[in-house]
N, C-alpha and C. Protein backbone atom coordinates (compact mmCIF):
# COMPACT_ATOMS: atom_id res chain seq x y z
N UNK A 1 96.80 26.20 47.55
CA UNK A 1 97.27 27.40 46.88
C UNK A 1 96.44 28.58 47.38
N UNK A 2 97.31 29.48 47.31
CA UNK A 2 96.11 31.18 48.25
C UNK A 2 95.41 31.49 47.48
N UNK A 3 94.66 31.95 47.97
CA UNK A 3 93.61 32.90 46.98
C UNK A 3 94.77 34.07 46.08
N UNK A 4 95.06 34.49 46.58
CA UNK A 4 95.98 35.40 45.89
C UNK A 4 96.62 34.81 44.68
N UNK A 5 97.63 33.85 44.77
CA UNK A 5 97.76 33.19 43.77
C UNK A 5 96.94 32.48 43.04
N UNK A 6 95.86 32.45 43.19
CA UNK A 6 94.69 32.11 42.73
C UNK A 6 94.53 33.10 41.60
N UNK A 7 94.43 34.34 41.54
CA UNK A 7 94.42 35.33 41.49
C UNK A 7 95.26 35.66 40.54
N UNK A 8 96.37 35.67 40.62
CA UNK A 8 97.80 35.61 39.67
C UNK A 8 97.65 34.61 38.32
N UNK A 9 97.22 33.60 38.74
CA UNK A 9 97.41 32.32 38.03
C UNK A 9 96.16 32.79 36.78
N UNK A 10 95.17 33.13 37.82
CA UNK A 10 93.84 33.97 36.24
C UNK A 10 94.27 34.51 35.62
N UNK A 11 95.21 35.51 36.07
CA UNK A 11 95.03 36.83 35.25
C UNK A 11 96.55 36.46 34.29
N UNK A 12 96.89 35.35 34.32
CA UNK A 12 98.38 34.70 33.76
C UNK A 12 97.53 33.84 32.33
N UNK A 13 96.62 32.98 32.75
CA UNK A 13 95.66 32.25 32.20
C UNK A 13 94.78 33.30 31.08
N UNK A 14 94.10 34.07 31.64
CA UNK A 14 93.74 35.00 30.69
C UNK A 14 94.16 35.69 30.09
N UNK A 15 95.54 35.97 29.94
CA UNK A 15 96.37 36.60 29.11
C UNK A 15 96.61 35.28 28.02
N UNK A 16 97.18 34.82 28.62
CA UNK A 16 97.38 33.11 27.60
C UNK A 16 96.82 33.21 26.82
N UNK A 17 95.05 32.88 26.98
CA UNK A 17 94.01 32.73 25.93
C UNK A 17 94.06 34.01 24.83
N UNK A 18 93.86 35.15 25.75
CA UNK A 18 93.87 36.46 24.29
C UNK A 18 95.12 36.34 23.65
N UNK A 19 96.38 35.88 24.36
CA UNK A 19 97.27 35.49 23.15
C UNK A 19 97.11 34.83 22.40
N UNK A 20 96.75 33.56 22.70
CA UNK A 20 96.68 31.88 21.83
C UNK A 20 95.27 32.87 20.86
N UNK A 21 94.36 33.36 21.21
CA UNK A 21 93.38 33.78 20.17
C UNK A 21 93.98 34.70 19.12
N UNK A 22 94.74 35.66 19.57
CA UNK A 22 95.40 36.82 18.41
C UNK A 22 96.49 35.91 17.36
N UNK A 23 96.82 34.95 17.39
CA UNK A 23 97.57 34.05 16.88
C UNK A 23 96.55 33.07 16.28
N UNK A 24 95.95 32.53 16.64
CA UNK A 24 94.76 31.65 15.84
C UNK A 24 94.21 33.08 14.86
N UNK A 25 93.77 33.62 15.25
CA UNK A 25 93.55 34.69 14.45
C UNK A 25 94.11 34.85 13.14
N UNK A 26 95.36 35.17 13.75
CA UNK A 26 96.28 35.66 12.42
C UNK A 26 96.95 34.51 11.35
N UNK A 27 96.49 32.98 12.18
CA UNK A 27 96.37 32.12 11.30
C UNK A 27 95.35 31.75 10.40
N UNK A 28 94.43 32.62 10.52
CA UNK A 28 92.97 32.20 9.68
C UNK A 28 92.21 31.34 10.54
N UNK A 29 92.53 31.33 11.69
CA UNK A 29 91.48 30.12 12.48
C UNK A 29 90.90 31.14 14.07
N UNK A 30 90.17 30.13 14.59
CA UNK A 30 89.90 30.56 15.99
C UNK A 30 88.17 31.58 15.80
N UNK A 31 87.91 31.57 16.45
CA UNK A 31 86.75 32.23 16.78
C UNK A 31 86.04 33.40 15.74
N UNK A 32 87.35 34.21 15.10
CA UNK A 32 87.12 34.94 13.85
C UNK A 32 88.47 34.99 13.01
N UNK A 33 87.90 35.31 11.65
CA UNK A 33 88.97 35.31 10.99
C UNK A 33 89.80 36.69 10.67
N UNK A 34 90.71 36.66 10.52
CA UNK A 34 91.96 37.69 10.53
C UNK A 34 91.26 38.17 8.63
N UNK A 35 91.50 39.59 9.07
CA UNK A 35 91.07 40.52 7.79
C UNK A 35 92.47 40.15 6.71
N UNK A 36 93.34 39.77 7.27
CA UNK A 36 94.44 39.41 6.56
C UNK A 36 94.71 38.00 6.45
N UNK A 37 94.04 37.04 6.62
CA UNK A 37 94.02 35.96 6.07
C UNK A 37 95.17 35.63 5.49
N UNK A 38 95.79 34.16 6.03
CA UNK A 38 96.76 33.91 5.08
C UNK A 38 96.54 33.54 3.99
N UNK A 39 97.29 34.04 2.54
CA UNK A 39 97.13 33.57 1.27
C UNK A 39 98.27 32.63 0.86
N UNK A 40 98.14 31.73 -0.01
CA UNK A 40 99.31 31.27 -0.42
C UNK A 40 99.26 31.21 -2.08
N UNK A 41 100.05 31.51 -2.96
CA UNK A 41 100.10 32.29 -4.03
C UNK A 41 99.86 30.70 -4.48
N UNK A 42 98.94 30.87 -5.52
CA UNK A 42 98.46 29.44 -5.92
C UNK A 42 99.73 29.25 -7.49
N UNK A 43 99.84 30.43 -7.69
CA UNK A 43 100.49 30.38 -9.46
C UNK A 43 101.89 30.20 -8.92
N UNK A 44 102.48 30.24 -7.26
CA UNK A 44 103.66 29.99 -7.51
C UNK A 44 104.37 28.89 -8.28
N UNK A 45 105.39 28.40 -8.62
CA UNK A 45 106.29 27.62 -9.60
C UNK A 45 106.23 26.60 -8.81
N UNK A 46 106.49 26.77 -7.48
CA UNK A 46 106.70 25.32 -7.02
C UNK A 46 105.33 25.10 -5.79
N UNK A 47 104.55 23.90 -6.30
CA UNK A 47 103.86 23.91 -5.98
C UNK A 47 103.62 22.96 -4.12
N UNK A 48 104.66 22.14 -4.29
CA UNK A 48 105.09 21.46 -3.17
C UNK A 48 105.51 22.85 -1.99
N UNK A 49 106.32 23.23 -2.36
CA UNK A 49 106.78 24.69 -1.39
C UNK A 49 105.26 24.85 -0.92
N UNK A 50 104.64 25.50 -1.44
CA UNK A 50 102.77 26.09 -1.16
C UNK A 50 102.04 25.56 -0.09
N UNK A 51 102.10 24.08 -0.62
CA UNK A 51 101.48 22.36 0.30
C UNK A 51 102.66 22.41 1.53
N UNK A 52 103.49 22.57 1.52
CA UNK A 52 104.21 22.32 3.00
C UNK A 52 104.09 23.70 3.59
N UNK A 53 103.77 24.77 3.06
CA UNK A 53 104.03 25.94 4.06
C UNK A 53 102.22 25.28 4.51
N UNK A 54 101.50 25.50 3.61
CA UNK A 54 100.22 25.22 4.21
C UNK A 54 99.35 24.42 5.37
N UNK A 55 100.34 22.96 5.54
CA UNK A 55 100.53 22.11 6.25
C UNK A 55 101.40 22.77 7.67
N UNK A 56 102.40 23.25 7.29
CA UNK A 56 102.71 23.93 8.47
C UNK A 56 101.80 24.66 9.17
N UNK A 57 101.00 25.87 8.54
CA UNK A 57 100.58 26.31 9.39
C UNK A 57 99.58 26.10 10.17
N UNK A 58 98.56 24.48 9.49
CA UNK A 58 97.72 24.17 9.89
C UNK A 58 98.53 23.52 11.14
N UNK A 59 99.27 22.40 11.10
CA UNK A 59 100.15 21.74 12.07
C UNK A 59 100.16 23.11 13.56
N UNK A 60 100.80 24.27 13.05
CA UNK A 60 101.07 25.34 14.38
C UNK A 60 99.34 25.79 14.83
N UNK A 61 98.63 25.46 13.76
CA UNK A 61 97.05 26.04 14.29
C UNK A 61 96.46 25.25 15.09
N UNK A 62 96.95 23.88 14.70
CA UNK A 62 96.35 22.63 16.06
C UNK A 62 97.14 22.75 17.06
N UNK A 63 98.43 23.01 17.38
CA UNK A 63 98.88 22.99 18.45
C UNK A 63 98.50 24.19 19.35
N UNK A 64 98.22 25.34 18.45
CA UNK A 64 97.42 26.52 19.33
C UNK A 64 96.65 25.92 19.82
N UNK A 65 95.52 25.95 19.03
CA UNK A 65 93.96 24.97 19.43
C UNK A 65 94.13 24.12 20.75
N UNK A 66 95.07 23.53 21.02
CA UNK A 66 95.39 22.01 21.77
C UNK A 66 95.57 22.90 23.16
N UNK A 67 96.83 24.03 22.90
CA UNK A 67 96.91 24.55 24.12
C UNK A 67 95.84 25.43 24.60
N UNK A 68 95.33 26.19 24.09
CA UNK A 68 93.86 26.74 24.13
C UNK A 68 93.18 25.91 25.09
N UNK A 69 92.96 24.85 24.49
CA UNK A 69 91.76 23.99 25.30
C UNK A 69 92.71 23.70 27.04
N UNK A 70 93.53 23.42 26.61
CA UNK A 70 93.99 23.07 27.87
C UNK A 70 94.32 24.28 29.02
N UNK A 71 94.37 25.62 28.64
CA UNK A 71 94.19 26.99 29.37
C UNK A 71 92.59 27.15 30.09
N UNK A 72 91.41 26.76 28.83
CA UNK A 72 90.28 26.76 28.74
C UNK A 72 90.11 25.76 30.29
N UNK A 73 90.43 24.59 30.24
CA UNK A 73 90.31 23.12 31.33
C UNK A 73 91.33 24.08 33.10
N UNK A 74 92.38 24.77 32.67
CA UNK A 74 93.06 25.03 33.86
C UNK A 74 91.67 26.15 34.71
N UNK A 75 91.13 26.96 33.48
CA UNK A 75 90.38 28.28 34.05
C UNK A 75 89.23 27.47 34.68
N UNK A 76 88.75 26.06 34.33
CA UNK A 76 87.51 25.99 34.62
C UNK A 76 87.56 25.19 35.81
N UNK A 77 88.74 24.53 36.12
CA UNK A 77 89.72 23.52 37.20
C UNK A 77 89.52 25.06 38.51
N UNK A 78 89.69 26.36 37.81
CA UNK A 78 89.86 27.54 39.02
C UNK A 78 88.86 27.37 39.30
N UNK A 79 87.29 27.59 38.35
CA UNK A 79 86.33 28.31 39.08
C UNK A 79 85.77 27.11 39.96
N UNK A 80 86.07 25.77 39.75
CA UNK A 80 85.58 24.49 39.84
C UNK A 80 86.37 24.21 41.72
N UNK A 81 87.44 24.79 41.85
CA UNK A 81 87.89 24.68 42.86
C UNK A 81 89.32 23.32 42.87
N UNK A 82 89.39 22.58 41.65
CA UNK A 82 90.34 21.81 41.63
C UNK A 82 91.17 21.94 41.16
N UNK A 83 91.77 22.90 40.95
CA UNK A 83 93.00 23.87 40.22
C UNK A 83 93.96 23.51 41.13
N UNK A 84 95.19 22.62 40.77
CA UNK A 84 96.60 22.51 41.29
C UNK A 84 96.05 20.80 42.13
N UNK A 85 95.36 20.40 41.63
CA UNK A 85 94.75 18.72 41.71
C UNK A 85 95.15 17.57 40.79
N UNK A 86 96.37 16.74 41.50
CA UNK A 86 96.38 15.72 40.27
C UNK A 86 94.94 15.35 39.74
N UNK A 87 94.99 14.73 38.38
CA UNK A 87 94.11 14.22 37.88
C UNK A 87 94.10 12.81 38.09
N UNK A 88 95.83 12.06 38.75
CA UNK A 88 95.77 10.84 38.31
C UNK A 88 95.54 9.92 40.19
N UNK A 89 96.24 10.92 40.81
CA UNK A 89 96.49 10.55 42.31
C UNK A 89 95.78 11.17 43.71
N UNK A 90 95.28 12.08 42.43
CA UNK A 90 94.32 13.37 43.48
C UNK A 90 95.44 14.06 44.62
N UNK A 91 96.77 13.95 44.53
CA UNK A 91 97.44 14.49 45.43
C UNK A 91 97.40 15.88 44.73
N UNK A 92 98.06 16.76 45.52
CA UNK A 92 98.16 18.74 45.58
C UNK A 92 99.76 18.45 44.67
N UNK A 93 99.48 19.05 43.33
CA UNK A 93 100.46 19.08 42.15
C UNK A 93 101.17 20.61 43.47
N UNK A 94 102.67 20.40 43.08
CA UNK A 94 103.38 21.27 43.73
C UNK A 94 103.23 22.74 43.15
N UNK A 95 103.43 23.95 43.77
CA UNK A 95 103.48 24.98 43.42
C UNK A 95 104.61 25.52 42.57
N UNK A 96 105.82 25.21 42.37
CA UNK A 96 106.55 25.27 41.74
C UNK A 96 106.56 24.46 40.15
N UNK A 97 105.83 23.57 40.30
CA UNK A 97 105.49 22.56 38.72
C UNK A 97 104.11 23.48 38.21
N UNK A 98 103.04 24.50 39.19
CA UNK A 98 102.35 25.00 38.53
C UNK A 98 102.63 26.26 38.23
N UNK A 99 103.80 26.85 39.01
CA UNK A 99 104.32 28.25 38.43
C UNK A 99 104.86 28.21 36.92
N UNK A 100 105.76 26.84 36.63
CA UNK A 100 106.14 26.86 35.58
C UNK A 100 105.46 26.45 34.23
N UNK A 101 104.56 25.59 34.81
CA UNK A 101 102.89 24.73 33.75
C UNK A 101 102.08 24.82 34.75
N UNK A 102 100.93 26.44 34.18
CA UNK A 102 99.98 26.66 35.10
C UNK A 102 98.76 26.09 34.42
N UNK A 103 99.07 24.78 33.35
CA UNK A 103 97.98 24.22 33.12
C UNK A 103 98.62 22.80 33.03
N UNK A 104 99.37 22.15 33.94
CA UNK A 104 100.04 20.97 34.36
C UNK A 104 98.42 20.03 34.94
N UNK A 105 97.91 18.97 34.64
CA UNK A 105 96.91 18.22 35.12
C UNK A 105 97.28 17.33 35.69
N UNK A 106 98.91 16.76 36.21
CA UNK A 106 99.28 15.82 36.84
C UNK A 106 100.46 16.25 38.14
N UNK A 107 100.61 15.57 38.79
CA UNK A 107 102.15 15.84 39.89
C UNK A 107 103.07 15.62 38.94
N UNK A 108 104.29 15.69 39.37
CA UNK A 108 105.36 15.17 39.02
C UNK A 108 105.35 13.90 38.90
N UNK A 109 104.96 13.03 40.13
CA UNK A 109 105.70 11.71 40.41
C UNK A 109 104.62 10.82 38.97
N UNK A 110 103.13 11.64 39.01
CA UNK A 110 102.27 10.84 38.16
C UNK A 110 103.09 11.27 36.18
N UNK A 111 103.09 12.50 36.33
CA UNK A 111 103.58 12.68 34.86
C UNK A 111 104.87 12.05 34.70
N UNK A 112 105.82 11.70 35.25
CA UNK A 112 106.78 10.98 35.28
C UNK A 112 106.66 9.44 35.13
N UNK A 113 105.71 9.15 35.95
CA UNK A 113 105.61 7.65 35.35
C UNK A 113 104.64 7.29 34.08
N UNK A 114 104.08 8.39 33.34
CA UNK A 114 103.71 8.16 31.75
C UNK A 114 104.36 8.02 30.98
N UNK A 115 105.55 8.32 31.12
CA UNK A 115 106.37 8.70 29.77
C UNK A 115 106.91 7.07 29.65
């Protein structure tokens, strides 16, 4: 992969993260907490409603978290020099599977035979 796209792929990656953070954020999680904090009205009537929104949002806060880390692993794959490196075959993951998942850790042929 060029340096140039090298290049692209950071500044794609680092946008990612300050997103995935302004969203952890505004979930009450991540690095600091949001001045607006989610509340959930404890006196509402139904108290199940409360427990599943709550659960939800923890559920969408781990999957932030999850992708986070894995933006976190692509940036450090850049500075590391193995960025666009299977993990499983060590072959060169294609440029087109990392345009579309620029934090893909496998080829095709390897992520295909996990499933």
């Amino acid at each position: 992969m060029a340096a140039v796209s090298h290049q692209t792929v950071r500044a794609q990656l680092v946008a990612d993260l300050a997103r995935l953070d302004e969203q952890l954020v505004a979930l009450g999680h991540g690095h600091g907490k949001a001045s607006t904090d989610l509340e959930f009205d404890e006196n509402f009537a139904d108290h199940g409603q409360v427990t599943a929104e709550r659960g939800e949002v923890e559920a969408l806060a781990s999957t932030l978290e999850d992708h986070r880390g894995d933006v976190e692993r692509a940036l450090a794959k850049l500075d590391g020099g193995t960025y666009g490196t299977c993990e499983k075959c060590s072959q060169e993951i294609a440029e087109a599977r990392l345009e579309a998942n620029p934090v893909a850790t496998l080829c095709i042929t390897c992520a295909s035979k996990r499933r």
